[in-house]
Protein backbone atom coordinates (compact mmCIF):
# COMPACT_ATOMS: atom_id res chain seq x y z
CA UNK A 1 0.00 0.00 0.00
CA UNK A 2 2.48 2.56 0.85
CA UNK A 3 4.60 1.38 -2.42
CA UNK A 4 1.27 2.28 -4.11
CA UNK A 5 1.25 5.64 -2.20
CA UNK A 6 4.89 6.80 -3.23
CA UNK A 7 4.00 5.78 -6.94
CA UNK A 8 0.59 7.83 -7.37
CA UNK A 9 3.13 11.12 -4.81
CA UNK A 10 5.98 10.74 -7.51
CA UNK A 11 5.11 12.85 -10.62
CA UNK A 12 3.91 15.47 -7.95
CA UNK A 13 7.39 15.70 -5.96
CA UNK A 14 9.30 15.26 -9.32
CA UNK A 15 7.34 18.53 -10.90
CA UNK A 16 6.09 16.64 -13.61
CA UNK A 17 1.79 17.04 -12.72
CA UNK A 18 1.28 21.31 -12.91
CA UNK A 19 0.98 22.95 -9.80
CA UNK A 20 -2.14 24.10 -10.72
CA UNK A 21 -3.14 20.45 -11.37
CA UNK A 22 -2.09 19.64 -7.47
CA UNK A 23 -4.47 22.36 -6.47
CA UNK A 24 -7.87 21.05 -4.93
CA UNK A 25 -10.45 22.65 -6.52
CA UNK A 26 -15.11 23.05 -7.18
CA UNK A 27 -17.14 24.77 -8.53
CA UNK A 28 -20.72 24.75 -7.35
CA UNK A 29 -23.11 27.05 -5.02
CA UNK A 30 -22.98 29.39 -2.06
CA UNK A 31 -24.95 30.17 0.38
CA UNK A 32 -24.50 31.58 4.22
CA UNK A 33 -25.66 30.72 7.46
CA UNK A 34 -28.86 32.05 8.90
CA UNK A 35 -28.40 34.29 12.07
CA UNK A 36 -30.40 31.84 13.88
CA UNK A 37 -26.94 29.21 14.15
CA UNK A 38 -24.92 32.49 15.26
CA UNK A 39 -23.57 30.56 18.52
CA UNK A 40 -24.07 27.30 18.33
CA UNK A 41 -21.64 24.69 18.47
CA UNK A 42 -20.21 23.21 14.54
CA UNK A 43 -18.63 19.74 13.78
CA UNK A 44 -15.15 21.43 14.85
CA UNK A 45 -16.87 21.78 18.34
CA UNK A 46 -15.89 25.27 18.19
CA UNK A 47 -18.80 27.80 18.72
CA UNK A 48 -20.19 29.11 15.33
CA UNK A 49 -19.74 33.32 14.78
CA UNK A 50 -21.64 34.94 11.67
CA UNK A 51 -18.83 37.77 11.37
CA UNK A 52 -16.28 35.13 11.47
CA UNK A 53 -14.57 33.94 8.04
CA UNK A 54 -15.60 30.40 8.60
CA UNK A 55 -17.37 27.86 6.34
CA UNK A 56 -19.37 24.55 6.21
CA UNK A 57 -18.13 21.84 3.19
CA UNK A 58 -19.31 18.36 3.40
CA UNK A 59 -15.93 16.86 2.23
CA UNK A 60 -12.68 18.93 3.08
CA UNK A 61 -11.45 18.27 6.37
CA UNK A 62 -12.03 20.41 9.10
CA UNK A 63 -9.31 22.97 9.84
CA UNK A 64 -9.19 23.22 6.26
CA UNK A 65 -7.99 26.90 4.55
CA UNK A 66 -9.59 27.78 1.41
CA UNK A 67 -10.56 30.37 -1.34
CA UNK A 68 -13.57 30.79 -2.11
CA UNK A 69 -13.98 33.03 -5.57
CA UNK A 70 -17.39 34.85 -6.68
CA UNK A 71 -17.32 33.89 -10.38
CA UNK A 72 -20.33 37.07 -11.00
CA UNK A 73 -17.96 39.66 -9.55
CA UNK A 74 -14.33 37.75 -8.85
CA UNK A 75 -13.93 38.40 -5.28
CA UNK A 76 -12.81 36.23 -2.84
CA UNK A 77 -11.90 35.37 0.34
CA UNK A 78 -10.05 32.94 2.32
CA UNK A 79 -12.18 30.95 5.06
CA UNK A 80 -11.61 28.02 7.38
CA UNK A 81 -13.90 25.03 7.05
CA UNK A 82 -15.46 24.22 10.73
CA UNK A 83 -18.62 22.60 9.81
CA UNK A 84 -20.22 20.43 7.68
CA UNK A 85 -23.20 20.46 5.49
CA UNK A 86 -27.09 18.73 5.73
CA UNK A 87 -26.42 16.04 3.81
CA UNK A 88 -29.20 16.54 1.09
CA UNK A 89 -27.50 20.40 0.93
CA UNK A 90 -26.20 20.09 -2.76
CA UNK A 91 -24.02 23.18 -2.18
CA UNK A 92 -20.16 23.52 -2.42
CA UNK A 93 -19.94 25.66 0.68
CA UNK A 94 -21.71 27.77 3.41
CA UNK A 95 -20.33 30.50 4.44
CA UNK A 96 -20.81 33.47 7.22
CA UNK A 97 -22.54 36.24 6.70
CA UNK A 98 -18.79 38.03 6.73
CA UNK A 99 -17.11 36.31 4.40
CA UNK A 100 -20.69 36.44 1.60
CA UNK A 101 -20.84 40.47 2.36
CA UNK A 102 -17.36 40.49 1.26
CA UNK A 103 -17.96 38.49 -1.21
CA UNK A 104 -20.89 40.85 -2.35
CA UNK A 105 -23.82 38.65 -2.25
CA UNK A 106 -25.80 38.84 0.62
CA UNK A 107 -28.32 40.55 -0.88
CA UNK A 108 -29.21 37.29 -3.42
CA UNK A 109 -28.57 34.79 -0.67
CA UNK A 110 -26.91 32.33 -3.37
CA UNK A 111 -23.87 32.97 -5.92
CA UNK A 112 -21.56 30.44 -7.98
CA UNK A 113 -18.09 30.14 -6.61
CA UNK A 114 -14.88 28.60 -7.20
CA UNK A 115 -13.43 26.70 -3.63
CA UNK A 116 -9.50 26.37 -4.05
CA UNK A 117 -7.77 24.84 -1.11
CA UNK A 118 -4.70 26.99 0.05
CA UNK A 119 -1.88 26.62 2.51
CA UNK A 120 -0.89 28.94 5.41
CA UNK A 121 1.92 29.95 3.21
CA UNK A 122 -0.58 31.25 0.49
CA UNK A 123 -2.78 33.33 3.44
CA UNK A 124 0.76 34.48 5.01
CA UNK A 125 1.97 35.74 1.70
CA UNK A 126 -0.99 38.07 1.36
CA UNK A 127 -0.28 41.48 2.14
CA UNK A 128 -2.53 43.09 4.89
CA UNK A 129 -4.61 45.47 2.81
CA UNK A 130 -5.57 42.44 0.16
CA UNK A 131 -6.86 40.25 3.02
CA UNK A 132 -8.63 43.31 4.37
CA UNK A 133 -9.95 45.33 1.22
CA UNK A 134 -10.22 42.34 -1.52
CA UNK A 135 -10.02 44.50 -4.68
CA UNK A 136 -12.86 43.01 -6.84
């Protein structure tokens, strides 16, 4: 099994699959949390906050960083996944209320996004005023 492992790992740490083929990546629909699960506990066990920049996916594991792009208006944000999905919720991703007013659309309740999984390194490497201003 772990031969198997190295095989399927060794194009990746030789260079030879893209980068931007080792990215995880969707692209499905948003939504955000009602105000009504503003503090309650999530799967993470950590207590839910609608002006966080948090998120619900169904399979990324928890502690999970990613991007999450509007594809109407190309804005994004970066989030953490702490919570998981209904089950029959054929979304990509829930977000707060934060992170969709930043991504401009709270006022349609739904938008089509693009999830990207990123690495502490990406959200390090991002100067302060893009993490706080998000040119569109």
């Amino acid at each position: 099994m772990l031969k198997y492992a190295l095989l399927m790992l060794l194009p990746v740490m030789a260079g030879i699959v893209p980068a931007a083929a080792q990215v995880k990546t969707g692209v499905g629909t948003a939504s955000y949390y009602a105000q009504k699960f503003h503090g309650r506990k999530t799967a993470s066990g950590e207590i839910f906050d609608n002006n966080g920049m948090t998120a619900a996916h169904n399979s990324l594991p928890l502690g999970t960083l990613i991007k999450v792009t509007n594809l109407r208006n190309n804005r994004w944000v970066v989030v953490r996944v702490t919570d998981r999905l209904h089950a029959a919720n054929r979304r990509i991703v829930d977000l707060t209320q934060a992170a969709a007013k930043k991504l401009g659309f709270i006022h349609w309740g739904l938008t089509k996004v693009k999830v990207e999984v990123v690495t502490k390194e990406f959200v390090n490497s991002l100067p302060i005023l893009d993490m706080a201003m998000n040119p569109s």
